[in-house]
PDB file of N, CA and C in Angstrom:
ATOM      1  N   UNK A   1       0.845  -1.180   0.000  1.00  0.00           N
ATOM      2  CA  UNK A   1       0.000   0.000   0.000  1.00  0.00           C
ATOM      3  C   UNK A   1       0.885   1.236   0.000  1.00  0.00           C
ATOM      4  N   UNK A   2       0.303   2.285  -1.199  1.00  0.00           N
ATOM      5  CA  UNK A   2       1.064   3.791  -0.895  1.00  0.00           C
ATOM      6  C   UNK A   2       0.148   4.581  -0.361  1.00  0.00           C
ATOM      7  N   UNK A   3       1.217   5.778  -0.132  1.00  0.00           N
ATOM      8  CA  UNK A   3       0.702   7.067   0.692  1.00  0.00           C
ATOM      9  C   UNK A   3       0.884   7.792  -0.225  1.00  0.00           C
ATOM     10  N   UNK A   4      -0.014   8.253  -1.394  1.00  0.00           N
ATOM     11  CA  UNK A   4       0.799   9.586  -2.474  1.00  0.00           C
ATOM     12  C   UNK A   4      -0.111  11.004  -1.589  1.00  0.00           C
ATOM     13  N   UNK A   5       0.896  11.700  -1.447  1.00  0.00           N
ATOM     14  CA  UNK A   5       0.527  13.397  -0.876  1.00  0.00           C
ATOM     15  C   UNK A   5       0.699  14.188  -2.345  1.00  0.00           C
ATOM     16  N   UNK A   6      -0.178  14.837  -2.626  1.00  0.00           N
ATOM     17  CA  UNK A   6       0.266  15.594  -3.643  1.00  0.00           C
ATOM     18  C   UNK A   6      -0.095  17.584  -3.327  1.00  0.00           C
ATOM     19  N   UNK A   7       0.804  17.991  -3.029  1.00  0.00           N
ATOM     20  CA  UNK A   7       0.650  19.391  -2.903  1.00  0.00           C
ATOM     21  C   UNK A   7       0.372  20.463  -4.244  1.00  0.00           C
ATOM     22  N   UNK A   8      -0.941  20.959  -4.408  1.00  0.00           N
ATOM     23  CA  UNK A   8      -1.269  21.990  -5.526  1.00  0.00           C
ATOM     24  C   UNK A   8      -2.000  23.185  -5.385  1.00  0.00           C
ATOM     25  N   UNK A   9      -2.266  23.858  -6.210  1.00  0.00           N
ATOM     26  CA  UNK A   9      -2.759  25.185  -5.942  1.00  0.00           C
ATOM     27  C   UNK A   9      -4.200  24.117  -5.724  1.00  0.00           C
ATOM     28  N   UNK A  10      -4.542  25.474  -5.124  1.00  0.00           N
ATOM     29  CA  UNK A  10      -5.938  25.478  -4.683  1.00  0.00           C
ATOM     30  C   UNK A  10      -6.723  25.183  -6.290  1.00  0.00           C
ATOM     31  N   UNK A  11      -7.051  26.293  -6.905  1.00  0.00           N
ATOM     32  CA  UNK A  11      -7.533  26.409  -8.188  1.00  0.00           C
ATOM     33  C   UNK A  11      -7.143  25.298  -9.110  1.00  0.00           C
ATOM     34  N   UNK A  12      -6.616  24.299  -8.605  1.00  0.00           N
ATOM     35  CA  UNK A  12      -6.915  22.712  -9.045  1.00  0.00           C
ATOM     36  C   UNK A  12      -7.731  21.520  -8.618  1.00  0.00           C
ATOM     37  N   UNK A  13      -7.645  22.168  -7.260  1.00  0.00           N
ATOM     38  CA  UNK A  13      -7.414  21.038  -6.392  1.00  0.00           C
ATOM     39  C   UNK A  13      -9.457  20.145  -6.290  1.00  0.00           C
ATOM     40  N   UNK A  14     -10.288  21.375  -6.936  1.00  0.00           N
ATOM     41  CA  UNK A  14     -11.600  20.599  -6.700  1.00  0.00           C
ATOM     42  C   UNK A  14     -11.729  20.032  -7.934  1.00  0.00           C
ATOM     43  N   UNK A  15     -11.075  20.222  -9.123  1.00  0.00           N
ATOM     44  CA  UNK A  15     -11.112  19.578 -10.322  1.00  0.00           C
ATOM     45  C   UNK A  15     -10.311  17.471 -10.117  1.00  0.00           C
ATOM     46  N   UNK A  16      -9.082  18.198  -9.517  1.00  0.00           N
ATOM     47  CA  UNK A  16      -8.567  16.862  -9.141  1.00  0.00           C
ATOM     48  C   UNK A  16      -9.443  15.801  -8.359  1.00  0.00           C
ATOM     49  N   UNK A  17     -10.282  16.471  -7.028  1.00  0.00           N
ATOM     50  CA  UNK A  17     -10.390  15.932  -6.530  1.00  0.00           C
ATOM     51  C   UNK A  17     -11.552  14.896  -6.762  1.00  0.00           C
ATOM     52  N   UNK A  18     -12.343  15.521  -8.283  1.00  0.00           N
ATOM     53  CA  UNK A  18     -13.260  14.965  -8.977  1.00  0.00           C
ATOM     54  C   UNK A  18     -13.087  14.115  -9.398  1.00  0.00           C
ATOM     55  N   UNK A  19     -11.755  13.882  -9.993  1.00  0.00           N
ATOM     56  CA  UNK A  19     -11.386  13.122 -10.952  1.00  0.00           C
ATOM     57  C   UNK A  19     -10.735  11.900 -10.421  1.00  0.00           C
ATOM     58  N   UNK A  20     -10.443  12.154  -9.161  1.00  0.00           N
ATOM     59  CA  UNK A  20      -9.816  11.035  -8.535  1.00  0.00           C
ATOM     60  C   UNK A  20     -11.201  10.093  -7.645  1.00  0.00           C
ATOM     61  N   UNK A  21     -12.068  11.090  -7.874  1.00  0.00           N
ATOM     62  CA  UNK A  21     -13.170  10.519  -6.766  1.00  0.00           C
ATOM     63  C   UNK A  21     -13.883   9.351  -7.856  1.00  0.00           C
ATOM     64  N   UNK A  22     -14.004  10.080  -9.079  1.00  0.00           N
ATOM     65  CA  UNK A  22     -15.046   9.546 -10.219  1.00  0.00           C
ATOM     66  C   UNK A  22     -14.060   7.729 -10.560  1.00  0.00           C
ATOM     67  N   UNK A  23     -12.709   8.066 -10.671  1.00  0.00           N
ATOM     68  CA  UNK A  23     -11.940   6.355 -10.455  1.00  0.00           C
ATOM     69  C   UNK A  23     -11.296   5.818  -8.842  1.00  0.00           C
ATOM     70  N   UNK A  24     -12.919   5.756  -8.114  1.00  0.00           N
ATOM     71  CA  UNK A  24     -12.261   5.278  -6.604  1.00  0.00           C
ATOM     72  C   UNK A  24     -11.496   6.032  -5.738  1.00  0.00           C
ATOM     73  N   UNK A  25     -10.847   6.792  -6.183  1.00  0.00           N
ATOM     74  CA  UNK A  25      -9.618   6.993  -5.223  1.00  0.00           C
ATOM     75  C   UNK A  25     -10.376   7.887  -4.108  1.00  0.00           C
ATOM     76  N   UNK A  26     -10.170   7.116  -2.775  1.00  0.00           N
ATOM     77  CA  UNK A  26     -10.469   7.976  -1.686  1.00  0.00           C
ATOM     78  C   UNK A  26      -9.188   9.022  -1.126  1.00  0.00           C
ATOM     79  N   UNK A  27     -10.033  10.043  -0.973  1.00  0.00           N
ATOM     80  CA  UNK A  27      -8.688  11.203  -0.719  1.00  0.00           C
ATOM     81  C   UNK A  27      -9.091  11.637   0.550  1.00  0.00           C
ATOM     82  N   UNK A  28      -8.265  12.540   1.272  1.00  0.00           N
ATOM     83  CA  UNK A  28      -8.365  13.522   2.421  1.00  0.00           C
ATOM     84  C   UNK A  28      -7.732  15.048   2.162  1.00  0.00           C
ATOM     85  N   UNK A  29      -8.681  15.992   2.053  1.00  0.00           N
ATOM     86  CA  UNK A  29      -7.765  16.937   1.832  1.00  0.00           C
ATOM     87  C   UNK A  29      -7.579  18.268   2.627  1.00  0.00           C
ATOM     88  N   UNK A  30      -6.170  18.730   2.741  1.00  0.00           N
ATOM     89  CA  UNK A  30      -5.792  19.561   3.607  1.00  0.00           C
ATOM     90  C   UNK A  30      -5.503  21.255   3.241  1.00  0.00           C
ATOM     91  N   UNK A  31      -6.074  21.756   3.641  1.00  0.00           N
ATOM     92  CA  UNK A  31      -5.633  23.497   3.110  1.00  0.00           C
ATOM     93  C   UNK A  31      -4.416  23.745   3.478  1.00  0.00           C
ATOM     94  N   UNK A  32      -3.468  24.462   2.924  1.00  0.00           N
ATOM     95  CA  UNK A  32      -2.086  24.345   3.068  1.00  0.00           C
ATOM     96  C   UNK A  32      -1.684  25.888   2.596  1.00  0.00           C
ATOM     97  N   UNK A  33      -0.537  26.157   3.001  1.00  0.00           N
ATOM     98  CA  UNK A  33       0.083  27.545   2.209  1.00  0.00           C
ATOM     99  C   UNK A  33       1.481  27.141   1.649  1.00  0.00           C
ATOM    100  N   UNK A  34       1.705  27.639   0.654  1.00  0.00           N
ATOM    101  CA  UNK A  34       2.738  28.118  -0.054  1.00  0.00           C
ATOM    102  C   UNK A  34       3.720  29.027   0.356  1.00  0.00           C
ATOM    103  N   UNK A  35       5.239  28.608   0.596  1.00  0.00           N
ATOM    104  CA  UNK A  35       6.158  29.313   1.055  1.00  0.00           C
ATOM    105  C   UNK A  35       6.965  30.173   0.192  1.00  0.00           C
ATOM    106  N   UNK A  36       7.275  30.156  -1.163  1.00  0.00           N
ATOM    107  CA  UNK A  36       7.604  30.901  -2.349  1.00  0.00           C
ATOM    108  C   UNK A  36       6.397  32.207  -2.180  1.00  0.00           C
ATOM    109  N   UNK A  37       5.239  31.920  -2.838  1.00  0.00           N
ATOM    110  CA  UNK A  37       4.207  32.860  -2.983  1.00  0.00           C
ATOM    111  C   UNK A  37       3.286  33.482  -2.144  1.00  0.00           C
ATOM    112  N   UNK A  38       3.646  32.561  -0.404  1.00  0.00           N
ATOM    113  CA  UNK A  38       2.745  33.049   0.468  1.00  0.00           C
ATOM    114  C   UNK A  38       1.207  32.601  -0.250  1.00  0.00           C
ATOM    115  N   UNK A  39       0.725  31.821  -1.227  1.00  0.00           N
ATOM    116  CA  UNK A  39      -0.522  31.563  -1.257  1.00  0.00           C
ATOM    117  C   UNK A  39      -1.201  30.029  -0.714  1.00  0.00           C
ATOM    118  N   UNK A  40      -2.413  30.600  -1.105  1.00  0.00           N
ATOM    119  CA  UNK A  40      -3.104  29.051  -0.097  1.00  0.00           C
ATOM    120  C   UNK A  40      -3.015  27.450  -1.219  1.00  0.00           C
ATOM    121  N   UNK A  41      -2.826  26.554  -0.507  1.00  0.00           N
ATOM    122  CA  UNK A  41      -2.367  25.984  -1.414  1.00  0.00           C
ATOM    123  C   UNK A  41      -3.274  24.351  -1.229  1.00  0.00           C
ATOM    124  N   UNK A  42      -3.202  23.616  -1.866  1.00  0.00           N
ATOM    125  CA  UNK A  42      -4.045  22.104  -1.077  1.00  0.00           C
ATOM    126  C   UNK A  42      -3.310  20.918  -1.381  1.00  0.00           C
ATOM    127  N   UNK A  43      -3.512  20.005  -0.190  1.00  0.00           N
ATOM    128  CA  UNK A  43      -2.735  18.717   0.154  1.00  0.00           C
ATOM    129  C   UNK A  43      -3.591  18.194   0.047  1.00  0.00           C
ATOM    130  N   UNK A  44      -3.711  17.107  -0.475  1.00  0.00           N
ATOM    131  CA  UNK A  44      -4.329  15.645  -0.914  1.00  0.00           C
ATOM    132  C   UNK A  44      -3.921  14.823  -0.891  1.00  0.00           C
ATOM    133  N   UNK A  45      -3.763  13.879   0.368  1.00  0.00           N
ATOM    134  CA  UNK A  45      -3.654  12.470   0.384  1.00  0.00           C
ATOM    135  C   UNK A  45      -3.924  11.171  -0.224  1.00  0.00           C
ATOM    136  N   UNK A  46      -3.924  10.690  -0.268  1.00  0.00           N
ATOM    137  CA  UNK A  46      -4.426   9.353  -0.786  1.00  0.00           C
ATOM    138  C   UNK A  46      -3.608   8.242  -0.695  1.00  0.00           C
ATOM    139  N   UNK A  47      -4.360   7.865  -0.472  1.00  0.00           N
ATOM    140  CA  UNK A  47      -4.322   6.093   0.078  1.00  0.00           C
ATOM    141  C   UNK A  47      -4.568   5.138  -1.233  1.00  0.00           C
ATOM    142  N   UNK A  48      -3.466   4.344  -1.554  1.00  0.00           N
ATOM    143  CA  UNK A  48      -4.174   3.283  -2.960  1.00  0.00           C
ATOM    144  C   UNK A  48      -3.311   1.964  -2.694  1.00  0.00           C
ATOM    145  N   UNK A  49      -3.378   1.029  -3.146  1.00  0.00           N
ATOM    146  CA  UNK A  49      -2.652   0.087  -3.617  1.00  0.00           C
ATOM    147  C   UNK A  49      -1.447   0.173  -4.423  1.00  0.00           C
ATOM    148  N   UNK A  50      -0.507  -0.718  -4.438  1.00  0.00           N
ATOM    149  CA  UNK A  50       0.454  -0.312  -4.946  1.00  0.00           C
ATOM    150  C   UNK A  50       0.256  -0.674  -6.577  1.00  0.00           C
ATOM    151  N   UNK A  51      -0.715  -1.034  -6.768  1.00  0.00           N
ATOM    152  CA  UNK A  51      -0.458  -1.220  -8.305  1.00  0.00           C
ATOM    153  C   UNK A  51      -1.768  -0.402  -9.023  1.00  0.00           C
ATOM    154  N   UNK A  52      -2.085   0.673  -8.260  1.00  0.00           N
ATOM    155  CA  UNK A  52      -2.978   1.636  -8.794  1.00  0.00           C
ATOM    156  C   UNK A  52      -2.399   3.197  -8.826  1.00  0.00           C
ATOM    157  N   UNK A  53      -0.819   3.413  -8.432  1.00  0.00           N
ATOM    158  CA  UNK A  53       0.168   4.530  -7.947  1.00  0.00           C
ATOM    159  C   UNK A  53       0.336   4.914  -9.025  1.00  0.00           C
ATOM    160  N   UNK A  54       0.415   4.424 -10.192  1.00  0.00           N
ATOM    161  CA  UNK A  54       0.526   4.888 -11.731  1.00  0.00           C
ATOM    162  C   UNK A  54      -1.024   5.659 -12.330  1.00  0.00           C
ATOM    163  N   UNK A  55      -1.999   4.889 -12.264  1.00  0.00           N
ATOM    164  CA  UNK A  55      -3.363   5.895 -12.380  1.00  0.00           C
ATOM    165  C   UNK A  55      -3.231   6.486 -11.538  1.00  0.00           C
ATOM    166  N   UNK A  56      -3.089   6.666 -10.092  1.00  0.00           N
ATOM    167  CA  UNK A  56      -3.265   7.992  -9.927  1.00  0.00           C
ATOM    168  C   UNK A  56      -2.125   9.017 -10.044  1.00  0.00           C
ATOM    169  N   UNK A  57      -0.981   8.962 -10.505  1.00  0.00           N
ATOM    170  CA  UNK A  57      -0.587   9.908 -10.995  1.00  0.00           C
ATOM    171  C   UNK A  57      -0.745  10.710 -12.403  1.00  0.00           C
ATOM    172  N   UNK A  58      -1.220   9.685 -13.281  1.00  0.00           N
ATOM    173  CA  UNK A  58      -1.768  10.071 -14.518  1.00  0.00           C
ATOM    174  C   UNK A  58      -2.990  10.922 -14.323  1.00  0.00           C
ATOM    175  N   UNK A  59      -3.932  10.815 -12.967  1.00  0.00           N
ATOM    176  CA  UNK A  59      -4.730  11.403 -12.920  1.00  0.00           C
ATOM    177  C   UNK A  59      -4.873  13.214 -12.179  1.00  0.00           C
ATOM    178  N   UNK A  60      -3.747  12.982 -11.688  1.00  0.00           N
ATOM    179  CA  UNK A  60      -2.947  13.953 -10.912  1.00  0.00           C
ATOM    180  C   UNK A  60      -2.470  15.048 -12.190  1.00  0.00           C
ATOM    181  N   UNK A  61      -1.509  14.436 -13.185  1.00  0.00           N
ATOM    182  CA  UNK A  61      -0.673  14.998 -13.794  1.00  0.00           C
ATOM    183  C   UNK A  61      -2.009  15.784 -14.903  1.00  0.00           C
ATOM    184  N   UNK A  62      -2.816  14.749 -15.278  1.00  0.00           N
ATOM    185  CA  UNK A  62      -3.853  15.649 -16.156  1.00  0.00           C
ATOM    186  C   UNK A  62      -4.649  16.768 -15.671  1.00  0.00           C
ATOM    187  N   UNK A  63      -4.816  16.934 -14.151  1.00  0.00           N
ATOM    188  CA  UNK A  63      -5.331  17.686 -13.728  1.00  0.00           C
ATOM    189  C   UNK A  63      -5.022  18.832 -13.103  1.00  0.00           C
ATOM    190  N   UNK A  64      -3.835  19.193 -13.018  1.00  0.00           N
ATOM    191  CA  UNK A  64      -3.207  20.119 -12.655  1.00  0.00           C
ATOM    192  C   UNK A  64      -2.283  20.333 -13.225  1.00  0.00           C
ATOM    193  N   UNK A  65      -2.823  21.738 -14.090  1.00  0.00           N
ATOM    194  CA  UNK A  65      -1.955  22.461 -14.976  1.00  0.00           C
ATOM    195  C   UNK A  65      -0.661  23.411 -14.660  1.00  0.00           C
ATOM    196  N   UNK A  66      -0.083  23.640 -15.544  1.00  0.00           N
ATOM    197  CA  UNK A  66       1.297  25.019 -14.802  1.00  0.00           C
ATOM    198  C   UNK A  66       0.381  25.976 -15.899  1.00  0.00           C
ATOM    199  N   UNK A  67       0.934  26.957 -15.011  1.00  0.00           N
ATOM    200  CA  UNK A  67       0.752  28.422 -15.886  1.00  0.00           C
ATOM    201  C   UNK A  67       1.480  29.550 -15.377  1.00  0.00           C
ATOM    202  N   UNK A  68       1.652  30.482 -16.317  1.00  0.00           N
ATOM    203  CA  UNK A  68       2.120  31.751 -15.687  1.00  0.00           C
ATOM    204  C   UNK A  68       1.683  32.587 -14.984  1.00  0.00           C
ATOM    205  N   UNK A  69       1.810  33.785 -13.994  1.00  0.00           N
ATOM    206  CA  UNK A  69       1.287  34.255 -13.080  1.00  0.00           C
ATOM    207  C   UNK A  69       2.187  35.479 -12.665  1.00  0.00           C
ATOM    208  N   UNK A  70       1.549  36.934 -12.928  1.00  0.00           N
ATOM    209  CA  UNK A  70       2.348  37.859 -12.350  1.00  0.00           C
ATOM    210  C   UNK A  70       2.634  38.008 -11.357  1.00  0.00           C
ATOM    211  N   UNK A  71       3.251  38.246 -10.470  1.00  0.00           N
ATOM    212  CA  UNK A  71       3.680  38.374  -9.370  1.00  0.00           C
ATOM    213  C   UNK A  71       3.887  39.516  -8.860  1.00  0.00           C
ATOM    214  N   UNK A  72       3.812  40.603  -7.912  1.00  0.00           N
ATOM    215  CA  UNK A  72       4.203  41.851  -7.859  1.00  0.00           C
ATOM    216  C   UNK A  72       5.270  41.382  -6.588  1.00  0.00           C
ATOM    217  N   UNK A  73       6.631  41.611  -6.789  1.00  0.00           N
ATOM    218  CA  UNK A  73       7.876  41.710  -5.495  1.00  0.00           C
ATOM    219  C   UNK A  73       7.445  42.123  -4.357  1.00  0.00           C
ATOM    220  N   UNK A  74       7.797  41.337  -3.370  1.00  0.00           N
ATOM    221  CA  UNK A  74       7.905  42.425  -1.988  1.00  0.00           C
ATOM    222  C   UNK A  74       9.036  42.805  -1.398  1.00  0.00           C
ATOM    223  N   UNK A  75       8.965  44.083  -1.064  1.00  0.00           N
ATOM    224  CA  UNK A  75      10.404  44.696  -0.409  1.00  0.00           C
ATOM    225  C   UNK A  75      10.719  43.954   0.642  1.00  0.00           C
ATOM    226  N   UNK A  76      12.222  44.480   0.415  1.00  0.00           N
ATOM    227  CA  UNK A  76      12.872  43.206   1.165  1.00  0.00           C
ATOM    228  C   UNK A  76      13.683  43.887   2.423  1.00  0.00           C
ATOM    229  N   UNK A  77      12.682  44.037   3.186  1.00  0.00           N
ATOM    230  CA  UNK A  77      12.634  44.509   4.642  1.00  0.00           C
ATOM    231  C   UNK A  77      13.977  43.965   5.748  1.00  0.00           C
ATOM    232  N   UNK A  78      14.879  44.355   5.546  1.00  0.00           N
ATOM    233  CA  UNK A  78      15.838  44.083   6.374  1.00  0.00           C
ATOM    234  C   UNK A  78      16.962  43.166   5.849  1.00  0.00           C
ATOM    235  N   UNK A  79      15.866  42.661   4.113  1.00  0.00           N
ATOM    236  CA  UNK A  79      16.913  41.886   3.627  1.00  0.00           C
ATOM    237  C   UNK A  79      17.668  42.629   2.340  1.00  0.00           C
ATOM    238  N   UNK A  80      18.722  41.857   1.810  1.00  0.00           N
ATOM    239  CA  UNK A  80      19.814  42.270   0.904  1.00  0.00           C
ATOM    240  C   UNK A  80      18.935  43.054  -0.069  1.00  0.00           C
ATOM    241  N   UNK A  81      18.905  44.459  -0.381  1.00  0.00           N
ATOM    242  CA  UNK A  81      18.636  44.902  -1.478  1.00  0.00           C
ATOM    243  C   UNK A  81      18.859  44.855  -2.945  1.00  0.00           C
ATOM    244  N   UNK A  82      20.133  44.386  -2.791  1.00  0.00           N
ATOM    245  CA  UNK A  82      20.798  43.852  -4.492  1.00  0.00           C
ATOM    246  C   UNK A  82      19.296  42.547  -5.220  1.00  0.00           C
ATOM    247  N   UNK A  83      18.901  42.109  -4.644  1.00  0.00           N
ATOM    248  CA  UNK A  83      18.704  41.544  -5.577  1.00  0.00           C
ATOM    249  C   UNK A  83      16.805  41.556  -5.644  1.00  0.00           C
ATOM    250  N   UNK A  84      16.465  42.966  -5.246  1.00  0.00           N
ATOM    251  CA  UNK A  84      15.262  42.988  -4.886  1.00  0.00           C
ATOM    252  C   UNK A  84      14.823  43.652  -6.985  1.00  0.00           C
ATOM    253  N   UNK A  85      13.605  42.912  -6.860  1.00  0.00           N
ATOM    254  CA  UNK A  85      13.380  43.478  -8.241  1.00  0.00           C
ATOM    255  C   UNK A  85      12.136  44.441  -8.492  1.00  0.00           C
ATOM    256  N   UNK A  86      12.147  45.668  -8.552  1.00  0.00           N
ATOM    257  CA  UNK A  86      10.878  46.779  -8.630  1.00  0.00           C
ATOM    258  C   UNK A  86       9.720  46.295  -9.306  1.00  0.00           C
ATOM    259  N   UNK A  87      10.164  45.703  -9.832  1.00  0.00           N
ATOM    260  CA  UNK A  87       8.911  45.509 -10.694  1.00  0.00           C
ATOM    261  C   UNK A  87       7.979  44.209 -10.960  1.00  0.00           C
ATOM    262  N   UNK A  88       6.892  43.633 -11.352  1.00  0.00           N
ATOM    263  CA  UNK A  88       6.170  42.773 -11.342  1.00  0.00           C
ATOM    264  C   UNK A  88       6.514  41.605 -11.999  1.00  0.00           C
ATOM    265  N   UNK A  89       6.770  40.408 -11.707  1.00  0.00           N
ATOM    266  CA  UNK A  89       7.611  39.420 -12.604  1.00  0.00           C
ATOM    267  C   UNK A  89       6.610  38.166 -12.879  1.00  0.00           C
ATOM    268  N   UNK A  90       6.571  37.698 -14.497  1.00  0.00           N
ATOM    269  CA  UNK A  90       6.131  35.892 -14.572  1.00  0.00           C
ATOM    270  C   UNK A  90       6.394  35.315 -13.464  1.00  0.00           C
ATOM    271  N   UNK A  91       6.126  34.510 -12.649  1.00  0.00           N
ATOM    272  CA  UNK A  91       6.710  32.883 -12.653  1.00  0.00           C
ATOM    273  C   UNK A  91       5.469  32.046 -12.921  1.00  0.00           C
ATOM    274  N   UNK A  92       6.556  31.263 -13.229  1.00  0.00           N
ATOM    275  CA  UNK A  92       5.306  29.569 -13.576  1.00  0.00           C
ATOM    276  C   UNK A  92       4.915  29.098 -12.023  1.00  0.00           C
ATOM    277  N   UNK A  93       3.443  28.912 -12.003  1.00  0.00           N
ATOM    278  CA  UNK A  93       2.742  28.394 -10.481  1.00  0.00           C
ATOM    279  C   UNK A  93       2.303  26.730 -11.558  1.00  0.00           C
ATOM    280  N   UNK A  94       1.505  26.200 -10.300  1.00  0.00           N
ATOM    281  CA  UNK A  94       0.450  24.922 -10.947  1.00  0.00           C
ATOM    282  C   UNK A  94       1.580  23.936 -10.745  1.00  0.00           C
ATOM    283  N   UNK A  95       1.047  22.822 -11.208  1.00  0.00           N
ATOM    284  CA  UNK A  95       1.255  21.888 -11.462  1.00  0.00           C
ATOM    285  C   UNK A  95       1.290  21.211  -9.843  1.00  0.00           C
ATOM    286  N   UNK A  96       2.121  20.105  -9.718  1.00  0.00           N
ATOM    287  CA  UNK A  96       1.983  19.440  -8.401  1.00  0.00           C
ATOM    288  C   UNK A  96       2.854  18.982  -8.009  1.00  0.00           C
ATOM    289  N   UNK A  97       3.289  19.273  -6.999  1.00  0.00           N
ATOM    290  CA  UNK A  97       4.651  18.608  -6.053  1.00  0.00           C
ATOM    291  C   UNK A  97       4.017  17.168  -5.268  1.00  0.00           C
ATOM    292  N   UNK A  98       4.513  15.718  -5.894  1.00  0.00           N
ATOM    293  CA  UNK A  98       3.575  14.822  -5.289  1.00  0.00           C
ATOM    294  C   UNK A  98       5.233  13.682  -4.660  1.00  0.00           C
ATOM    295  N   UNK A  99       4.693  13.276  -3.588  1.00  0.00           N
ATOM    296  CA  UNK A  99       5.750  12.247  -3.032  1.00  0.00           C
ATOM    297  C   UNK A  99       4.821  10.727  -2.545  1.00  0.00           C
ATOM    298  N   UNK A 100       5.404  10.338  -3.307  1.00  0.00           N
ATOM    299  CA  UNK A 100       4.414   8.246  -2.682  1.00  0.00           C
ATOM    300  C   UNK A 100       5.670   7.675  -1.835  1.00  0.00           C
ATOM    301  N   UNK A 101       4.511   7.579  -0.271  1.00  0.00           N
ATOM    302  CA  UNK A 101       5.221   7.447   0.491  1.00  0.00           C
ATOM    303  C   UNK A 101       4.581   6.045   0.732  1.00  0.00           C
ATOM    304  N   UNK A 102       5.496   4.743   1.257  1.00  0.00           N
ATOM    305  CA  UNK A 102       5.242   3.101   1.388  1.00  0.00           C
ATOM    306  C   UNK A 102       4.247   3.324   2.794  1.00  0.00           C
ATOM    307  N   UNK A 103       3.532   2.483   2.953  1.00  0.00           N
ATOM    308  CA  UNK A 103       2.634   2.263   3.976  1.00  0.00           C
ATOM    309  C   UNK A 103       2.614   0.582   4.518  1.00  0.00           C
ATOM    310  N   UNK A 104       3.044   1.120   5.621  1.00  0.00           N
ATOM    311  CA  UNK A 104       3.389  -0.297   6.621  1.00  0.00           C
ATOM    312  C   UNK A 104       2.283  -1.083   7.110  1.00  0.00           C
ATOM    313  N   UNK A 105       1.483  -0.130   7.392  1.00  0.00           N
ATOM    314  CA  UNK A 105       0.165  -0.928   8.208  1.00  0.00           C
ATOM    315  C   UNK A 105      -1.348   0.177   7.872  1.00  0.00           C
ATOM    316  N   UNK A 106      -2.040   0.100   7.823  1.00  0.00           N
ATOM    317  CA  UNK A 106      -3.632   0.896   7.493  1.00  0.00           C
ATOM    318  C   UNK A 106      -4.570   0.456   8.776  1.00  0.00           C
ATOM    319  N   UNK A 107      -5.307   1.567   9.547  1.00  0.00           N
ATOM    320  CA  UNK A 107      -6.142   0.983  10.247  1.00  0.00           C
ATOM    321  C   UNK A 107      -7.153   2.216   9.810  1.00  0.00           C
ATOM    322  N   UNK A 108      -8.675   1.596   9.859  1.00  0.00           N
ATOM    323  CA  UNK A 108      -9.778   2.725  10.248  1.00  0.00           C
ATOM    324  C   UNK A 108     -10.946   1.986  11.167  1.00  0.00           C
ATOM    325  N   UNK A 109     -10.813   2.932  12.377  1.00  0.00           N
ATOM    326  CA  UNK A 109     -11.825   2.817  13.228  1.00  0.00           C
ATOM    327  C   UNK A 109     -13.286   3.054  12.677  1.00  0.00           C
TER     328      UNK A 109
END
């Protein structure tokens, strides 16, 4: 049995969680923040078999997109000014930071 956690933006995360619901997969999910962007972010657990860890990452990967996203800088209050940037910058957000972690034992009361 795995443990896949998959961390994503929010603005995925009820699409995913459809999609994982509609093929079985029971999930648990956690509101979370983002340490780069300071935004809110969501954890989704799941619990599967080990020979179902491949669908659900296929189901994962289709459902949470990357995209670009302006960003406006924040001053950097006490920190190094060199490398503070005035102005509003791309970065790529989305997609999903996921880790399958082995599961030793499962209980539910």
């Amino acid at each position: 049995m795995k443990l896949i956690l998959a961390v994503l933006q929010d603005k995925d995360s009820n699409r995913l969680a459809d999609a994982l619901s509609g093929k079985d997969f029971k999930t648990t999910k956690l509101s979370t923040t983002g340490g780069f962007l300071k935004e809110g972010n969501t954890t989704l657990m799941i619990g599967c078999n080990d020979e179902s860890v491949d669908e659900a990452l296929d189901i994962i990967r289709d459902n949470c997109s990357q995209r670009e996203q302006m960003v406006a800088p924040i001053s950097p209050m006490g920190g190094n000014a060199d490398s503070y940037i005035p102005k509003p910058i791309n970065v790529e957000v989305g997609g999903a930071t996921v880790f399958v972690l082995p599961v030793d034992s499962f209980f539910q009361f």
